[in-house]
PDB file of N, CA and C in Angstrom:
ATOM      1  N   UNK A   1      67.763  15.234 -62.043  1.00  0.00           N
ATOM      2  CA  UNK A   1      67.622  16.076 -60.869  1.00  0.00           C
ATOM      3  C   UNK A   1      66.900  15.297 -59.775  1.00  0.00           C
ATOM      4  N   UNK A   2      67.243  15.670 -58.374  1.00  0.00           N
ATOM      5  CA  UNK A   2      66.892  14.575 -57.266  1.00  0.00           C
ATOM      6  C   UNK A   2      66.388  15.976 -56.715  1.00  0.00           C
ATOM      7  N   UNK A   3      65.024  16.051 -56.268  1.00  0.00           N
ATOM      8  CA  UNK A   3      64.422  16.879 -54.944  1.00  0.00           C
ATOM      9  C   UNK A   3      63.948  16.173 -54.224  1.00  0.00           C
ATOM     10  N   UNK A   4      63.823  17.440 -53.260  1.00  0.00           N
ATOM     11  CA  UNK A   4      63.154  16.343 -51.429  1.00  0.00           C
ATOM     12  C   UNK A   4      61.534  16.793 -52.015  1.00  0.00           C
ATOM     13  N   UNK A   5      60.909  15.884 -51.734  1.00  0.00           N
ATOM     14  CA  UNK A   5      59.586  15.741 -51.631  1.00  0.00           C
ATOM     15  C   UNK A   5      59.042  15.397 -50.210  1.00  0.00           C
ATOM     16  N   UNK A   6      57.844  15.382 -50.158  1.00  0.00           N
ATOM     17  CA  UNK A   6      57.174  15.354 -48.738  1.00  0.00           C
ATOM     18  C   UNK A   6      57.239  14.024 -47.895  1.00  0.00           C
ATOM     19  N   UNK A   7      57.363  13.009 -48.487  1.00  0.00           N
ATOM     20  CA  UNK A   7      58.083  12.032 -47.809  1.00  0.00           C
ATOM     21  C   UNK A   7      59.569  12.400 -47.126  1.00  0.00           C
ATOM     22  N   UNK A   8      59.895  12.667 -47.281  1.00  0.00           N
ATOM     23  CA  UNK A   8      61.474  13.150 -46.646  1.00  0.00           C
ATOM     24  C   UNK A   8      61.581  14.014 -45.387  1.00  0.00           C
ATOM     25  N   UNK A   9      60.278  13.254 -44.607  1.00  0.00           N
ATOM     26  CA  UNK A   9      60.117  13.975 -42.831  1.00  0.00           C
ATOM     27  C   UNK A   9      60.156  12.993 -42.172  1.00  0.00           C
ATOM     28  N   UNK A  10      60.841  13.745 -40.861  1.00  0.00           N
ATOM     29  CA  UNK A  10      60.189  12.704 -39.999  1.00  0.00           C
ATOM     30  C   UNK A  10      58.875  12.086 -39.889  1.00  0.00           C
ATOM     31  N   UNK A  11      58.146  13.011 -39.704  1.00  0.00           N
ATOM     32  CA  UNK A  11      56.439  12.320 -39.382  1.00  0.00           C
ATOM     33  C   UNK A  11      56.072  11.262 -40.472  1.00  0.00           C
ATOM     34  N   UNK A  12      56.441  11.369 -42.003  1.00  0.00           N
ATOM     35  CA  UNK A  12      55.884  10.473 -43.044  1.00  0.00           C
ATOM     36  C   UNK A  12      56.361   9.144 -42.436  1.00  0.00           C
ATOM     37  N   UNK A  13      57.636   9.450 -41.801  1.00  0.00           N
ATOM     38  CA  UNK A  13      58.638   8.288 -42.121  1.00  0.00           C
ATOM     39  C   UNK A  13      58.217   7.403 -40.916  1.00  0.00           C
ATOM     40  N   UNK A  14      57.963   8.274 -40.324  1.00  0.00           N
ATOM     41  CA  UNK A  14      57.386   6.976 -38.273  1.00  0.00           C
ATOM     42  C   UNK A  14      55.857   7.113 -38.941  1.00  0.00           C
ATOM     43  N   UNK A  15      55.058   7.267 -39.699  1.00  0.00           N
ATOM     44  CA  UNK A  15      53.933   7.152 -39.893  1.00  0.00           C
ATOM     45  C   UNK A  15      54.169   5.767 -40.879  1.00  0.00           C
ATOM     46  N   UNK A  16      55.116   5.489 -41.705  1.00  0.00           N
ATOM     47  CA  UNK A  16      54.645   4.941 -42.301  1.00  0.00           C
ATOM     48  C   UNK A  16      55.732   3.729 -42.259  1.00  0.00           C
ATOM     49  N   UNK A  17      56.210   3.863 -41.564  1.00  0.00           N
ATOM     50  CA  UNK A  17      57.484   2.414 -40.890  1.00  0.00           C
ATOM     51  C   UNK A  17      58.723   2.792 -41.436  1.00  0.00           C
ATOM     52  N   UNK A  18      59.637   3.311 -42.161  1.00  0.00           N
ATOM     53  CA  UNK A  18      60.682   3.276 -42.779  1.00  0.00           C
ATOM     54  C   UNK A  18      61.590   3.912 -41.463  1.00  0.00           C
ATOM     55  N   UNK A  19      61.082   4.712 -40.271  1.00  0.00           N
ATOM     56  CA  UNK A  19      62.046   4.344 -39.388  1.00  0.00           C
ATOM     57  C   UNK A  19      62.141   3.295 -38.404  1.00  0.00           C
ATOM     58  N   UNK A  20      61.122   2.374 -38.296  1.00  0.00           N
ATOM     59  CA  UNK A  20      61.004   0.714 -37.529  1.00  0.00           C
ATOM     60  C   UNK A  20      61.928   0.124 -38.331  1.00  0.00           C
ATOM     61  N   UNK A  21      62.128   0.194 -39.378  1.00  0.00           N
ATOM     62  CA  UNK A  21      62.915  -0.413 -40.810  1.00  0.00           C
ATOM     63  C   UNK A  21      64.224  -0.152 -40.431  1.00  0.00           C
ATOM     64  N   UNK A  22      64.847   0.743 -40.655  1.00  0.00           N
ATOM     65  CA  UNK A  22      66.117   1.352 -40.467  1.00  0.00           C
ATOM     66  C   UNK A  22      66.813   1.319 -39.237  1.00  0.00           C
ATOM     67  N   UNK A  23      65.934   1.358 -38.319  1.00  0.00           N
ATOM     68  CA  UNK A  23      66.047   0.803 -36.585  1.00  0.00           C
ATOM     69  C   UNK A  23      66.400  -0.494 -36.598  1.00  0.00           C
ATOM     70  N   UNK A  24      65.724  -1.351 -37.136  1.00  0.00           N
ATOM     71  CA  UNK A  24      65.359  -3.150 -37.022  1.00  0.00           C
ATOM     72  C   UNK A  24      66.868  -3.491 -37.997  1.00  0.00           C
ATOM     73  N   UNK A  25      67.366  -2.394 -38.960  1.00  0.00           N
ATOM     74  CA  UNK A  25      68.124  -3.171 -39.567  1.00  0.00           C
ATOM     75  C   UNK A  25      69.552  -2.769 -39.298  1.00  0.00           C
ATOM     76  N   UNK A  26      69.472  -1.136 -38.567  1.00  0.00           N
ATOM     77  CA  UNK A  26      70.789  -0.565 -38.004  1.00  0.00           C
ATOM     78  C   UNK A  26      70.949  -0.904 -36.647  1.00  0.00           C
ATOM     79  N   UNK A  27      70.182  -1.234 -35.728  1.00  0.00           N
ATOM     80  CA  UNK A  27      70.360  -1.485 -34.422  1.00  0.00           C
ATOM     81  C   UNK A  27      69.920  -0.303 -33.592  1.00  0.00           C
ATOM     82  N   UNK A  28      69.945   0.684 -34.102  1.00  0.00           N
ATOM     83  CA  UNK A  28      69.866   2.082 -33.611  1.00  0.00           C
ATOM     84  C   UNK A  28      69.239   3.419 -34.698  1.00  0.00           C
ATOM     85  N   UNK A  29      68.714   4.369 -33.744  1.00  0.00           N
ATOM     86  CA  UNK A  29      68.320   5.329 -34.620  1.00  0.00           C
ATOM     87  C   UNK A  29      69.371   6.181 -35.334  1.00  0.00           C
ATOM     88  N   UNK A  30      70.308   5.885 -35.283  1.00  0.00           N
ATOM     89  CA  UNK A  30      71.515   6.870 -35.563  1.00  0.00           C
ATOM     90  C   UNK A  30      71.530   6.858 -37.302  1.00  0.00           C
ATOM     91  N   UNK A  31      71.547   6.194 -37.844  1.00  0.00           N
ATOM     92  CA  UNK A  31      70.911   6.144 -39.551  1.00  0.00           C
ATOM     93  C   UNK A  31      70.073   6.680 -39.890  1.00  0.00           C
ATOM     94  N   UNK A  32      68.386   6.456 -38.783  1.00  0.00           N
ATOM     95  CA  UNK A  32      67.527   7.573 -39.438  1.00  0.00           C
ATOM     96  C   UNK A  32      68.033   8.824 -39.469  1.00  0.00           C
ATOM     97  N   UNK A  33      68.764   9.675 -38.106  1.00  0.00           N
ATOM     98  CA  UNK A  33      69.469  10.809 -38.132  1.00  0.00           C
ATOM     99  C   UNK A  33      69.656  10.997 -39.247  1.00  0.00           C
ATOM    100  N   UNK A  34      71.075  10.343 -39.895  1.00  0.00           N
ATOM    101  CA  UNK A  34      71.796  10.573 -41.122  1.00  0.00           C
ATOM    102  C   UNK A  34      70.849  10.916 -42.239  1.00  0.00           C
ATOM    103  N   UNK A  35      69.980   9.815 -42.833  1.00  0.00           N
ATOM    104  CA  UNK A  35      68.995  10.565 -43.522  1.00  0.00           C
ATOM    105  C   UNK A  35      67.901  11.709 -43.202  1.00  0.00           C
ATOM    106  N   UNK A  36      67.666  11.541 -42.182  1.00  0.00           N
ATOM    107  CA  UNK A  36      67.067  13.066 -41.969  1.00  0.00           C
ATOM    108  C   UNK A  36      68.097  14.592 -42.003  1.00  0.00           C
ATOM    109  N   UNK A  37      69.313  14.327 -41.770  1.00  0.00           N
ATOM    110  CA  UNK A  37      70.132  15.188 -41.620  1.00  0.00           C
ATOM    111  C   UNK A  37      69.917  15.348 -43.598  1.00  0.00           C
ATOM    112  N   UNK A  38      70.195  13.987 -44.357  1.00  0.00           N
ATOM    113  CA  UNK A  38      70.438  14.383 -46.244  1.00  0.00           C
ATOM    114  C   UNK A  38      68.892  15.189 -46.795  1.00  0.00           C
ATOM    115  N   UNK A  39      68.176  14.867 -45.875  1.00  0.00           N
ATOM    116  CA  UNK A  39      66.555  15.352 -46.841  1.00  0.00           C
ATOM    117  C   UNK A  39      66.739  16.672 -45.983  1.00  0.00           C
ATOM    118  N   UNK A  40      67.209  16.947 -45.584  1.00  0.00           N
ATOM    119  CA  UNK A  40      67.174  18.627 -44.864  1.00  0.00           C
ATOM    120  C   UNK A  40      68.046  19.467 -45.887  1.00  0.00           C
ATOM    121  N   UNK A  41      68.609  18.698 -46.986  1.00  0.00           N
ATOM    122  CA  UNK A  41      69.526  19.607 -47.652  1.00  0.00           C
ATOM    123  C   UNK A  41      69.245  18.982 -48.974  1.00  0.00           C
ATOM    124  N   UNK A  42      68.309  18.091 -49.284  1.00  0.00           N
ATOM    125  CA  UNK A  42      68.339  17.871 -50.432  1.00  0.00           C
ATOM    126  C   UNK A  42      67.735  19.452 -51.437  1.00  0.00           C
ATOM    127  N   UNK A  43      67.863  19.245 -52.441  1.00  0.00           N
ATOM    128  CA  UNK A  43      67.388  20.464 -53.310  1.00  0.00           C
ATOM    129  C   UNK A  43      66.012  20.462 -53.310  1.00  0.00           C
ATOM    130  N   UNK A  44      64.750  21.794 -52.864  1.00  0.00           N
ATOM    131  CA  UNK A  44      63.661  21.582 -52.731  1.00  0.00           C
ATOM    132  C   UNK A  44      62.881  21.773 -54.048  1.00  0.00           C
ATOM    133  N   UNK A  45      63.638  22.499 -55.187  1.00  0.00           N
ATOM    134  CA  UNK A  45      62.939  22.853 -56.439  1.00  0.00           C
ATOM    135  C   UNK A  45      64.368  22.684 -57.469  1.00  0.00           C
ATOM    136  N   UNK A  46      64.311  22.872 -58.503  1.00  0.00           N
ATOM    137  CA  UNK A  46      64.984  22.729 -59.464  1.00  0.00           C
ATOM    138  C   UNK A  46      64.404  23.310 -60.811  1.00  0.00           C
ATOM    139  N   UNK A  47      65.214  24.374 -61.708  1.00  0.00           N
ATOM    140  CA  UNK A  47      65.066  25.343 -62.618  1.00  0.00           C
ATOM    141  C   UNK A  47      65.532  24.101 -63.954  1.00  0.00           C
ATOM    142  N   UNK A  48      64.900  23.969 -64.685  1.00  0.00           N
ATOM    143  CA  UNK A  48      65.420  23.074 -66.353  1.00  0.00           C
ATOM    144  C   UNK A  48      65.204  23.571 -67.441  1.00  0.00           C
ATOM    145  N   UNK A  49      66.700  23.982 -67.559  1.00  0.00           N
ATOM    146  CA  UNK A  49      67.290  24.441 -69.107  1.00  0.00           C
ATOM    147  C   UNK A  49      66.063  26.118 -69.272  1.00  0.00           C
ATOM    148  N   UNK A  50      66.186  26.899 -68.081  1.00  0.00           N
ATOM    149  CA  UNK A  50      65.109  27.669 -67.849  1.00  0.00           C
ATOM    150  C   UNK A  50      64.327  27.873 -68.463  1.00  0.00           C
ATOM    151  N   UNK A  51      63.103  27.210 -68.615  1.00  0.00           N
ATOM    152  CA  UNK A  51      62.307  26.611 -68.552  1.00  0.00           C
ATOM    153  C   UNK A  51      60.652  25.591 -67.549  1.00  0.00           C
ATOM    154  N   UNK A  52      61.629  25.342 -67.038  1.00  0.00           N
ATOM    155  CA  UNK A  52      60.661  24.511 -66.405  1.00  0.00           C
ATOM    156  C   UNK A  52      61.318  24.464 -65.201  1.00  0.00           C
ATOM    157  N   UNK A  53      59.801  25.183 -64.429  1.00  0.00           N
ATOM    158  CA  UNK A  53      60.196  25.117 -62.524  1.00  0.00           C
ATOM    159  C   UNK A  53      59.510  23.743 -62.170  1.00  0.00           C
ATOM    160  N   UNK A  54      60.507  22.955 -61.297  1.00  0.00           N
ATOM    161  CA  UNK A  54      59.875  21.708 -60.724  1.00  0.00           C
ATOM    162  C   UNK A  54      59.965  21.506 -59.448  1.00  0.00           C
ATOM    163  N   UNK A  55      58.752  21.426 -58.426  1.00  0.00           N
ATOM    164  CA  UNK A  55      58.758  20.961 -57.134  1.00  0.00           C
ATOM    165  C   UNK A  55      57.907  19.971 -57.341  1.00  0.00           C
ATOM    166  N   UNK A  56      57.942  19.349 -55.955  1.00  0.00           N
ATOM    167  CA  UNK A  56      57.330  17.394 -55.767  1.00  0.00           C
ATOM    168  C   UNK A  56      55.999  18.409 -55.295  1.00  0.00           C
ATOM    169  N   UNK A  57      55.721  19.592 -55.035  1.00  0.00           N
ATOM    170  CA  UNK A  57      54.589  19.796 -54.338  1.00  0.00           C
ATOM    171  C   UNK A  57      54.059  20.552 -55.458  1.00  0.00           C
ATOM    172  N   UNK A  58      53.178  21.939 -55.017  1.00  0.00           N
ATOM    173  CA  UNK A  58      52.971  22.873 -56.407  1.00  0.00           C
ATOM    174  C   UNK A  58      52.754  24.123 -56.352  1.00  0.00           C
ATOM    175  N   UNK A  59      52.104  24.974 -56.345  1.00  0.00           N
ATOM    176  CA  UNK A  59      51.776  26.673 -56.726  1.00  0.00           C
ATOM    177  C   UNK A  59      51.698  27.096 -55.015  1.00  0.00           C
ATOM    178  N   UNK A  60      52.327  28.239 -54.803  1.00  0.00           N
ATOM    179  CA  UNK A  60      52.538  28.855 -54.006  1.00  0.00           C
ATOM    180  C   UNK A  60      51.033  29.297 -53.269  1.00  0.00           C
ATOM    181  N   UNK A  61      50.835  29.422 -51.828  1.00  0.00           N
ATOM    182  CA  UNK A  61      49.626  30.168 -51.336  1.00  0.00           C
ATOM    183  C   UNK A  61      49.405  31.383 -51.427  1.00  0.00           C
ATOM    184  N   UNK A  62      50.840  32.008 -51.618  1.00  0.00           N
ATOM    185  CA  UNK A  62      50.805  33.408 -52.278  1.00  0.00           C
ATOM    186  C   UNK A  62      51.067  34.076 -53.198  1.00  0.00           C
ATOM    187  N   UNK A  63      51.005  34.926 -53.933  1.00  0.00           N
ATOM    188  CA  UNK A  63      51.610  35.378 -55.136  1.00  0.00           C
ATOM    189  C   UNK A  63      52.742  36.010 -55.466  1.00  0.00           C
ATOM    190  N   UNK A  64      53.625  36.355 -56.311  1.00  0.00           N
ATOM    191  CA  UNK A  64      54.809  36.849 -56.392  1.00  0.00           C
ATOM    192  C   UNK A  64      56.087  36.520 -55.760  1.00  0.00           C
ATOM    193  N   UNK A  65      55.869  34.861 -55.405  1.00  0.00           N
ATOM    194  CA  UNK A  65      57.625  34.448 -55.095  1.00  0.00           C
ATOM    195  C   UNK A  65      57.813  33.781 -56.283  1.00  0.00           C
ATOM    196  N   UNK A  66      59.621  34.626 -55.823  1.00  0.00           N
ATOM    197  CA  UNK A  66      60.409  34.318 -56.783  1.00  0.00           C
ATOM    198  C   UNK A  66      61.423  33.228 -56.654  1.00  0.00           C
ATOM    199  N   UNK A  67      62.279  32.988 -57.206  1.00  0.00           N
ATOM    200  CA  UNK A  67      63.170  32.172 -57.305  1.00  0.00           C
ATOM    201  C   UNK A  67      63.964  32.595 -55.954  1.00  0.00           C
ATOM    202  N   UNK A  68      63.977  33.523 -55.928  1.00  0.00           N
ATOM    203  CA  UNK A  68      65.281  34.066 -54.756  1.00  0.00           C
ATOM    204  C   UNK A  68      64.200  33.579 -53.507  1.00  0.00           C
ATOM    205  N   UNK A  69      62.809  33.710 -53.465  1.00  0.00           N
ATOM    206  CA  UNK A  69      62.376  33.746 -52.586  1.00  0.00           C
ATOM    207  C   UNK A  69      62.845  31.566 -51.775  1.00  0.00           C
ATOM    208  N   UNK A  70      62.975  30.928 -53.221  1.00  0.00           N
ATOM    209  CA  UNK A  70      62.962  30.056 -52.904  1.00  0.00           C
ATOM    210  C   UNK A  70      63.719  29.397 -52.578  1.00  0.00           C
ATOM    211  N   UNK A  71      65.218  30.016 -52.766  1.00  0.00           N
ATOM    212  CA  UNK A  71      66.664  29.755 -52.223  1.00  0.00           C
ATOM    213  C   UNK A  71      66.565  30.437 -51.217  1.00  0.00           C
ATOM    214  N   UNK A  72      65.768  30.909 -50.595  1.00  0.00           N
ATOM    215  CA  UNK A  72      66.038  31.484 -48.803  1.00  0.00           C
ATOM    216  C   UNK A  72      65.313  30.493 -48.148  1.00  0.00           C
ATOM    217  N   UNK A  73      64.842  29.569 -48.270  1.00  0.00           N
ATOM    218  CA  UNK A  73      64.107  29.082 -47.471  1.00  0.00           C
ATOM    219  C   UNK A  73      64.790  28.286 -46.756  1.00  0.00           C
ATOM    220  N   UNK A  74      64.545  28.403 -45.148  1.00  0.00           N
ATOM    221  CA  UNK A  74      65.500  27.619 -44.793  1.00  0.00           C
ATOM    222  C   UNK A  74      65.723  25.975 -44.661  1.00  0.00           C
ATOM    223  N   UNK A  75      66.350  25.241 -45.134  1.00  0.00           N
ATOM    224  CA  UNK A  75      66.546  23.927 -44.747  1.00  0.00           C
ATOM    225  C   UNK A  75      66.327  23.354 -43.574  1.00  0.00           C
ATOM    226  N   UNK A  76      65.085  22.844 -43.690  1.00  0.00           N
ATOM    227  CA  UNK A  76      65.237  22.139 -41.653  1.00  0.00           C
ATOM    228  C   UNK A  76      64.112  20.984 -42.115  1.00  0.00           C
ATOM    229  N   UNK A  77      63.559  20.523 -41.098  1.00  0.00           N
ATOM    230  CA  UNK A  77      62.326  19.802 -41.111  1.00  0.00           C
ATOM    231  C   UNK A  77      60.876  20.402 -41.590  1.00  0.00           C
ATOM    232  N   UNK A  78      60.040  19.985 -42.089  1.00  0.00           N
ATOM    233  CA  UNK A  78      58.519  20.896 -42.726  1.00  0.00           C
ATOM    234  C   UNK A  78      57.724  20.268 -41.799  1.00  0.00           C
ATOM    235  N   UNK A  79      57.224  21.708 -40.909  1.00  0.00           N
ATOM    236  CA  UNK A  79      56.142  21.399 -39.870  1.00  0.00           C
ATOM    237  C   UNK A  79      54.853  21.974 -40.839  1.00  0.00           C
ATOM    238  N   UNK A  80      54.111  21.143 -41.079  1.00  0.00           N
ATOM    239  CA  UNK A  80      52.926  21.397 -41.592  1.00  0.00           C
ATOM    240  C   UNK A  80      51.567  22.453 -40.736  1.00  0.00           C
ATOM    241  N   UNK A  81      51.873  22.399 -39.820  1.00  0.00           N
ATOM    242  CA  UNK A  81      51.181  23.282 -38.927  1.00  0.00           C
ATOM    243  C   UNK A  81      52.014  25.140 -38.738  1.00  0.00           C
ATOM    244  N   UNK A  82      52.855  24.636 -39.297  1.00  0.00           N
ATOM    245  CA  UNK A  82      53.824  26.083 -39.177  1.00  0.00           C
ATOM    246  C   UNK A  82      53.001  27.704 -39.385  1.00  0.00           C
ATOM    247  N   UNK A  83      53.749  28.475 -38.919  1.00  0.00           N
ATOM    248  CA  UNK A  83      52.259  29.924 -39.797  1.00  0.00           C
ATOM    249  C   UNK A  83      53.788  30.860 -39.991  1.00  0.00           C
ATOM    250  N   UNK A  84      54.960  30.586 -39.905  1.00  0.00           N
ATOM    251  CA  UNK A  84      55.534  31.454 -40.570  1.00  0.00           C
ATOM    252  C   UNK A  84      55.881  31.293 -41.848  1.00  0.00           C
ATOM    253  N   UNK A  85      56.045  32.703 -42.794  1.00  0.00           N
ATOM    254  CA  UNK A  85      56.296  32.569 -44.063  1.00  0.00           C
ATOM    255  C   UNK A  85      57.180  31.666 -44.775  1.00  0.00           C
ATOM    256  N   UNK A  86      58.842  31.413 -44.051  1.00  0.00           N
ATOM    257  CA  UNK A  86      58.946  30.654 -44.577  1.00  0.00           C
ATOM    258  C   UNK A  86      58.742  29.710 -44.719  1.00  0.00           C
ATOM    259  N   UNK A  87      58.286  28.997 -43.337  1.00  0.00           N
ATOM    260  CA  UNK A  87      57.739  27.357 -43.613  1.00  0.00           C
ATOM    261  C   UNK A  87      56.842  27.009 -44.156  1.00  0.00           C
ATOM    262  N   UNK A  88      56.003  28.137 -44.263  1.00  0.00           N
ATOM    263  CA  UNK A  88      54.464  27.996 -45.449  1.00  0.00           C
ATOM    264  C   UNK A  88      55.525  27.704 -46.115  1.00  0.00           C
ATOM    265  N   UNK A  89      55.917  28.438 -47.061  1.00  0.00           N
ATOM    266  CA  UNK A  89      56.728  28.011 -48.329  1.00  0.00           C
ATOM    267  C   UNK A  89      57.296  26.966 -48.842  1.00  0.00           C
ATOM    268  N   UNK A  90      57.990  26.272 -47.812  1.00  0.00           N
ATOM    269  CA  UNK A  90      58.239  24.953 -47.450  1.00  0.00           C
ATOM    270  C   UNK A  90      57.513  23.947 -48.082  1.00  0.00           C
ATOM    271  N   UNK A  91      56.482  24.105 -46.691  1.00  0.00           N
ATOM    272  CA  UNK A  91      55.332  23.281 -46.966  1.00  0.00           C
ATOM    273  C   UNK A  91      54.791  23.327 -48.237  1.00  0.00           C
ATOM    274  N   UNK A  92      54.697  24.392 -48.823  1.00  0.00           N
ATOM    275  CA  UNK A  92      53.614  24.859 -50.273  1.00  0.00           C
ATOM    276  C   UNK A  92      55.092  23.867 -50.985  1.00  0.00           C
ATOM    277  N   UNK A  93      55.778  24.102 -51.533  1.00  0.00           N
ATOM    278  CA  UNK A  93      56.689  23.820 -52.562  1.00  0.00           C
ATOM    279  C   UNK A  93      56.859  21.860 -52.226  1.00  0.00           C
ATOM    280  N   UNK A  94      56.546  21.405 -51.035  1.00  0.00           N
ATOM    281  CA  UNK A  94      56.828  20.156 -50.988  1.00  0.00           C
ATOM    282  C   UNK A  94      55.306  19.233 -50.751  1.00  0.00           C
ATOM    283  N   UNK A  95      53.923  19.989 -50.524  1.00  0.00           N
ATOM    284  CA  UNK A  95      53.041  19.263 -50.063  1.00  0.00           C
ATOM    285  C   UNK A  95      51.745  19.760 -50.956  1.00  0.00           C
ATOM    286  N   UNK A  96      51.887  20.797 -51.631  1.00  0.00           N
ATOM    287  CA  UNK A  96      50.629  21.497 -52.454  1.00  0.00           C
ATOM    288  C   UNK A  96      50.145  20.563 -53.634  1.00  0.00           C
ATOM    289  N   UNK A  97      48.959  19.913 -53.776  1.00  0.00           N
ATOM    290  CA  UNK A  97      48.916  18.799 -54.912  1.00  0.00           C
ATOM    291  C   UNK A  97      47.868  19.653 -55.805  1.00  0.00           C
ATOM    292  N   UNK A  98      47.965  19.180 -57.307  1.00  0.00           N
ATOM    293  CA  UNK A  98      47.401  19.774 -58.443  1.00  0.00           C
ATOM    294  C   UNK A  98      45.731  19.534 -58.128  1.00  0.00           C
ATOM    295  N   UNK A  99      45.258  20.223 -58.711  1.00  0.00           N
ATOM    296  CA  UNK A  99      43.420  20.211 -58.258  1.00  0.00           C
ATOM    297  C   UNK A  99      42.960  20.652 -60.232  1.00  0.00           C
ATOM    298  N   UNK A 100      41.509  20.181 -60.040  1.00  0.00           N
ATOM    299  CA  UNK A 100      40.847  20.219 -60.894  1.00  0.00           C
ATOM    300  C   UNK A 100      40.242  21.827 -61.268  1.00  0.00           C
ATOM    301  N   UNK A 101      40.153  22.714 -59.830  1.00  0.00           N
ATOM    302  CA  UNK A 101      39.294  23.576 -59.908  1.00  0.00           C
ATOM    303  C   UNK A 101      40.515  24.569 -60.466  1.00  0.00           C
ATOM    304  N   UNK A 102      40.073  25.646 -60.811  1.00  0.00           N
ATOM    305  CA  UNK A 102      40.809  27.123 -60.611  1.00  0.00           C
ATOM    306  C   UNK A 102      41.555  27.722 -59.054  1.00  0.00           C
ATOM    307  N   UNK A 103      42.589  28.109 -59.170  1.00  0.00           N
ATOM    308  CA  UNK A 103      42.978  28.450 -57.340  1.00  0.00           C
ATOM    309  C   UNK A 103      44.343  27.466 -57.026  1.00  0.00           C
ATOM    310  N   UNK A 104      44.217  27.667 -56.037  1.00  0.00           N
ATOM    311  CA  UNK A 104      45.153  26.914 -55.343  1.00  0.00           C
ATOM    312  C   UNK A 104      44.417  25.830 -54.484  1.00  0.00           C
ATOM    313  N   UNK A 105      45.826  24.863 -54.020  1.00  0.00           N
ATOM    314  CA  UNK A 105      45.164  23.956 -53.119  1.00  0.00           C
ATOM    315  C   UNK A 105      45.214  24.210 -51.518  1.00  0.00           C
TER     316      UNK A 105
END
C-alpha cells in the first residue's frame, strides 16, 4: 500500500529543495505540477485485511470519525493553518506524530 504522507505538499517540497530539483532537471515547473496534481490523489489512509488502520500521520483531534468520515475528505493541498473540519482532518491523518504522554498530539 502507497499513502500520501506529509511530505507530499507543496510547502515541504520548496522548503526542502525537491522543487529547485525537478525545475533544474525539467527546465520548468510543469513536472512539479504533475506531482503535486499525483499526491492530491494519492490514498490518505488505508484499511489491512480489516484490521489495521494506517495513516503516515496519527489519532484524530476529535473523537468519533469514521471511516466514511475519512473518504470524504477532500483531496487538495493540506494547509496546516486551516480551521475547517475537513482540513483539520487532513492535516490530523497526514501530520499528527505518536507522543509519549496520554492524549493526542
Amino acid at each position: 500500500h502507497l499513502n500520501r504522507g506529509n511530505h507530499e505538499t507543496i510547502m515541504m517540497n520548496m522548503n526542502y529543495g525537491f522543487i529547485d530539483e525537478v525545475t533544474t532537471k525539467f527546465g520548468s515547473t510543469h513536472m512539479f505540477t504533475l506531482f503535486t496534481q499525483v499526491w492530491n490523489v494519492l490514498p490518505i489512509a488505508a484499511v489491512i485485511d480489516d484490521k489495521a488502520f494506517v495513516v503516515h500521520g496519527g489519532l484524530f483531534r476529535v473523537n468519533g470519525i469514521t471511516l466514511s468520515h475519512v473518504n470524504s475528505i477532500p483531496r487538495r493541498e493540506c494547509d496546516l493553518g486551516a480551521t475547517s473540519p475537513d482540513m483539520q482532518l487532513l492535516v490530523d491523518v497526514l501530520w499528527n506524530d505518536p507522543q509519549a504522554e496520554k492524549g493526542r498530539s
